[in-house]
Protein backbone atom coordinates (compact mmCIF):
# COMPACT_ATOMS: atom_id res chain seq x y z
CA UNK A 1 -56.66 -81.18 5.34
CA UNK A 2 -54.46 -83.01 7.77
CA UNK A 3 -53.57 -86.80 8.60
CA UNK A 4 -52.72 -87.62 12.18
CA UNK A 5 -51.33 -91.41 12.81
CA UNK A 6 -49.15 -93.29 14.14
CA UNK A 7 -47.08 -96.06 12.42
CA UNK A 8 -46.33 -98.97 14.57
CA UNK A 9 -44.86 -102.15 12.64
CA UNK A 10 -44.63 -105.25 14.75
CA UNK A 11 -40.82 -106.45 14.71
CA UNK A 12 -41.12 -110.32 13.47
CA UNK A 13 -40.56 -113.21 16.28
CA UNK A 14 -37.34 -114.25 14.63
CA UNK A 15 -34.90 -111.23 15.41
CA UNK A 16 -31.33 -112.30 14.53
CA UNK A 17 -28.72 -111.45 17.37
CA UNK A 18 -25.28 -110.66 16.27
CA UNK A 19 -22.53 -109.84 18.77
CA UNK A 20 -18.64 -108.99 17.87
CA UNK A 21 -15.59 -109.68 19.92
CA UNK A 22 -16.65 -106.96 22.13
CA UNK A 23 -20.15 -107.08 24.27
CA UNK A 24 -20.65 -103.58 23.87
CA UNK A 25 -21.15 -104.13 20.34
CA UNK A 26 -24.25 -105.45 18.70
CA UNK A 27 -25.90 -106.05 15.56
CA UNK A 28 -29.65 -106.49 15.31
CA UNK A 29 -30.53 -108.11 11.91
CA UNK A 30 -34.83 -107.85 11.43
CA UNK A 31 -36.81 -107.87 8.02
CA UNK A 32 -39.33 -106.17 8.63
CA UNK A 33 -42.71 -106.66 5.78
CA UNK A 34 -42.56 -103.99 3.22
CA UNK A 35 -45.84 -101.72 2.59
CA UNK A 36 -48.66 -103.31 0.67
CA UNK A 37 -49.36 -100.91 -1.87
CA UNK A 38 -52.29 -100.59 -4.19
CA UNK A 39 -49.39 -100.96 -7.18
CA UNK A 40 -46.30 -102.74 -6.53
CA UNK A 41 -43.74 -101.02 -8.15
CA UNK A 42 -43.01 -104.36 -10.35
CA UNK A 43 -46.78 -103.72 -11.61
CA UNK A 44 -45.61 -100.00 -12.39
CA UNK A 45 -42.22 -101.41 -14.06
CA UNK A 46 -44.19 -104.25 -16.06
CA UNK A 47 -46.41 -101.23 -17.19
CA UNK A 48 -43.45 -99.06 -18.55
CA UNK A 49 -43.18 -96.96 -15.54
CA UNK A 50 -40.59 -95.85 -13.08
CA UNK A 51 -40.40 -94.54 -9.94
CA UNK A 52 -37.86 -91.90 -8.57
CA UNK A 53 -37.07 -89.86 -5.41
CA UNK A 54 -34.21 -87.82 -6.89
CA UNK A 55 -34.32 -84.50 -9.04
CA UNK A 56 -31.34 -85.28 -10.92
CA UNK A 57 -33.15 -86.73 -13.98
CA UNK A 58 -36.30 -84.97 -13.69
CA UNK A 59 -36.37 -82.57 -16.70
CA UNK A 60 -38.11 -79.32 -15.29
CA UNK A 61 -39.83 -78.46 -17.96
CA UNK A 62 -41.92 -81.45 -18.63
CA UNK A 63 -42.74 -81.48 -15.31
CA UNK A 64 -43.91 -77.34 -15.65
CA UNK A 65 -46.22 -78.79 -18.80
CA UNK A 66 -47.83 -81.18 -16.35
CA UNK A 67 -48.41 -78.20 -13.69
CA UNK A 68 -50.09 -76.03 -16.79
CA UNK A 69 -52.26 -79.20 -18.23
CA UNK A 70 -53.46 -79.42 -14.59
CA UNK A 71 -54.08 -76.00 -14.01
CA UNK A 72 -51.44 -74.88 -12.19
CA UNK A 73 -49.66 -71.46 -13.33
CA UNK A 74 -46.48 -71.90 -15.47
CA UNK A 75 -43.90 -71.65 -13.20
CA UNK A 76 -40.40 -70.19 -13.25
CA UNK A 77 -38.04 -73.65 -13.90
CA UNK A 78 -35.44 -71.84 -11.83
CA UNK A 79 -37.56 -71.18 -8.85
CA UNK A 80 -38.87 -74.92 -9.54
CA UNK A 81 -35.59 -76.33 -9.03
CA UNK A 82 -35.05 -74.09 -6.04
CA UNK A 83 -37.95 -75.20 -4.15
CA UNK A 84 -37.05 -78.99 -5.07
CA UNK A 85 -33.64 -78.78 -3.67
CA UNK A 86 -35.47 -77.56 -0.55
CA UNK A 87 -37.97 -80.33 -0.68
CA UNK A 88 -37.23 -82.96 2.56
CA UNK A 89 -39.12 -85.54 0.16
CA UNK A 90 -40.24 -86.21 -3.54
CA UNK A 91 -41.51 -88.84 -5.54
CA UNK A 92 -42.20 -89.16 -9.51
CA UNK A 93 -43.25 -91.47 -11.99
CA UNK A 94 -41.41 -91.77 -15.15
CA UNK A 95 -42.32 -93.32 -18.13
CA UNK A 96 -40.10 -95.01 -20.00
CA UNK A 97 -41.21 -94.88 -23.21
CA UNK A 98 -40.92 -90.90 -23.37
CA UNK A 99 -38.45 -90.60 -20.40
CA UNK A 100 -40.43 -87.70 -19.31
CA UNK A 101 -42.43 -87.28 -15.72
CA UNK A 102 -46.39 -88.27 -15.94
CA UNK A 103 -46.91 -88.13 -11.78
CA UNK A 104 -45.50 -86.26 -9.30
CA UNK A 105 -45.56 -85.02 -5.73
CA UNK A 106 -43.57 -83.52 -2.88
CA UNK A 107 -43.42 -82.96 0.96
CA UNK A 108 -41.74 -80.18 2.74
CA UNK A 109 -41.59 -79.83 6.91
CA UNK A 110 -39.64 -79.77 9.86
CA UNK A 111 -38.33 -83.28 9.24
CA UNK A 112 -39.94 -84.75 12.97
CA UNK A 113 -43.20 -83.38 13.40
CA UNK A 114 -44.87 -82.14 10.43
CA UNK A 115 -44.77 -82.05 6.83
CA UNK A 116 -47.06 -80.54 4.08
CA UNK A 117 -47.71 -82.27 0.66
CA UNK A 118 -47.03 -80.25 -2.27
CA UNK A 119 -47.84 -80.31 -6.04
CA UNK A 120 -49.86 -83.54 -6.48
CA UNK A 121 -49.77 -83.54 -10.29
CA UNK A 122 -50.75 -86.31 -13.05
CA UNK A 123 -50.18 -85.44 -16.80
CA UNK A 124 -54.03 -85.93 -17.90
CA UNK A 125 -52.83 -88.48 -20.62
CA UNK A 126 -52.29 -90.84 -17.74
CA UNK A 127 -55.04 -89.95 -15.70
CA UNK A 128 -57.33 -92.93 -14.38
CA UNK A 129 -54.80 -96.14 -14.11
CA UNK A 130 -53.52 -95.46 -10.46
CA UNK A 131 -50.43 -93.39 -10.98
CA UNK A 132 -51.85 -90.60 -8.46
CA UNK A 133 -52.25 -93.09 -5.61
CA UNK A 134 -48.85 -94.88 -6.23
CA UNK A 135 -47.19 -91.69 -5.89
CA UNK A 136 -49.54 -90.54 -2.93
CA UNK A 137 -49.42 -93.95 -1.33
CA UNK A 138 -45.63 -93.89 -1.11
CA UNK A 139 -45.21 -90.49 -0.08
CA UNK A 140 -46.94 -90.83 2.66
CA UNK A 141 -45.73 -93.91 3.76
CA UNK A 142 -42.14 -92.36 3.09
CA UNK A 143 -43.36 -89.77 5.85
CA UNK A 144 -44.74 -91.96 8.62
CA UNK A 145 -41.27 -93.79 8.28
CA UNK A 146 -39.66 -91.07 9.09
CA UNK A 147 -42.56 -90.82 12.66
CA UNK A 148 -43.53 -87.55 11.06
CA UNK A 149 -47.60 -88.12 11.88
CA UNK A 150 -49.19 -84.47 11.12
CA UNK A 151 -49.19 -84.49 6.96
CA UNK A 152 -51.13 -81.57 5.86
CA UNK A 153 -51.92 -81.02 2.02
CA UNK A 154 -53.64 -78.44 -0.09
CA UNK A 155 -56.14 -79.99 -2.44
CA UNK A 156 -58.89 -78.08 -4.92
CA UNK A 157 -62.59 -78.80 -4.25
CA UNK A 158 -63.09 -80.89 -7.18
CA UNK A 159 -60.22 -83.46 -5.86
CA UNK A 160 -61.01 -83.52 -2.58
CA UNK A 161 -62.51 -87.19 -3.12
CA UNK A 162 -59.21 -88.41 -4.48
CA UNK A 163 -57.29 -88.01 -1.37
CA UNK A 164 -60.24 -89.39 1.07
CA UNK A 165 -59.29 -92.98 0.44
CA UNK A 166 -55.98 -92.34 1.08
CA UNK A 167 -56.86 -91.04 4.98
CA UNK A 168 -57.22 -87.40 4.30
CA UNK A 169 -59.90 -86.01 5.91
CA UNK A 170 -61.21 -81.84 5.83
CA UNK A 171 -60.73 -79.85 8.89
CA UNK A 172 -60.22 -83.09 11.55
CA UNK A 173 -61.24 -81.49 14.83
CA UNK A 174 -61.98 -78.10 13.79
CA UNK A 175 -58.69 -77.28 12.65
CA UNK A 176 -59.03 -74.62 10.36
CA UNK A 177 -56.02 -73.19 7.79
CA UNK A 178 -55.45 -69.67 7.00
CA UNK A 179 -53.22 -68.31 4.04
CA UNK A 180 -51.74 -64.91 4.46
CA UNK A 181 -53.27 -62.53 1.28
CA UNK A 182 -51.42 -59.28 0.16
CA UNK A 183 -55.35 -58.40 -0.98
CA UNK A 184 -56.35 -58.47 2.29
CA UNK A 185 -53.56 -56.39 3.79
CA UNK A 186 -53.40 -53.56 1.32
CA UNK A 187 -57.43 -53.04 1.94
CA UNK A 188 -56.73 -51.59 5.35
């Protein structure tokens, strides 16, 4: 599944122009509107949550009991941590009643063109109230930011509708993935 775009955000008409002593230095001052997201992240604070970017407090083995209550295979924390400190972007949900994870998901690329989303995982307890497309929402916008436009994800059948909304969309002009298989080269 991939999502092409481009993000173009209209600078506002009042641009501040700063200049120093020198000509050849100059400040530009713009506030530019923030992303309108489906939950502000006061809506996720007023609702005990909070969001991070930043592996240092994520404790690796709650987040390996989300991948297993999802269906993912238990993983190998170590390797976990590996491929997070090789992650160009991440985003989780904590909640602060528990302090553990509940939502989570990550990007990896080439930090210009492309990037590939990674791991989309909500702890079924908190299923249903939005924490999937906060976490989506800002991941991607996170990417576009960056101009990175071609955002590829992996998705199971049964989710496929989940990620629709969000501008996913199967195979956009023909483009078909293929996974390498050890099964299929130790057949020949």
């Amino acid at each position: 599944m991939l999502l092409h775009g481009i993000i173009s955000t209209p600078l506002p008409s009042s641009i501040r122009l700063k200049s120093s002593n020198y000509p050849q230095n100059l400040t530009i001052t713009a506030q530019i509107p923030t992303k309108k997201f489906s939950i502000s992240d006061q809506d996720l604070e007023s609702r005990g949550f909070n969001l991070r970017r930043s592996i240092s407090d994520l404790n690796l083995d709650h987040l390996n009991s989300i991948f297993v209550a999802v269906g993912f295979p238990r993983r190998d924390t170590k390797k976990i941590r590996v491929a997070l400190e090789n992650t160009d972007s991440l985003l989780w949900i904590e909640y602060s009643k528990t302090e553990r994870p509940v939502a989570f998901a990550r990007a990896t690329g080439d930090g210009v063109f492309n990037a590939i989303i990674w791991d989309v995982v909500v702890d079924p307890s908190f299923q249903g109230i939005g924490l999937g497309k906060a976490v989506m929402e800002r991941l991607v916008e996170e990417l576009l930011q960056k101009g990175i436009t071609n955002i590829a994800l992996y998705s199971e059948p049964r989710v496929l509708g989940f990620y629709r909304p969000l501008g996913f969309a199967a195979d956009p002009d023909g483009i078909r993935g293929m996974v390498y298989s050890r099964k299929q080269k130790n057949r020949k």
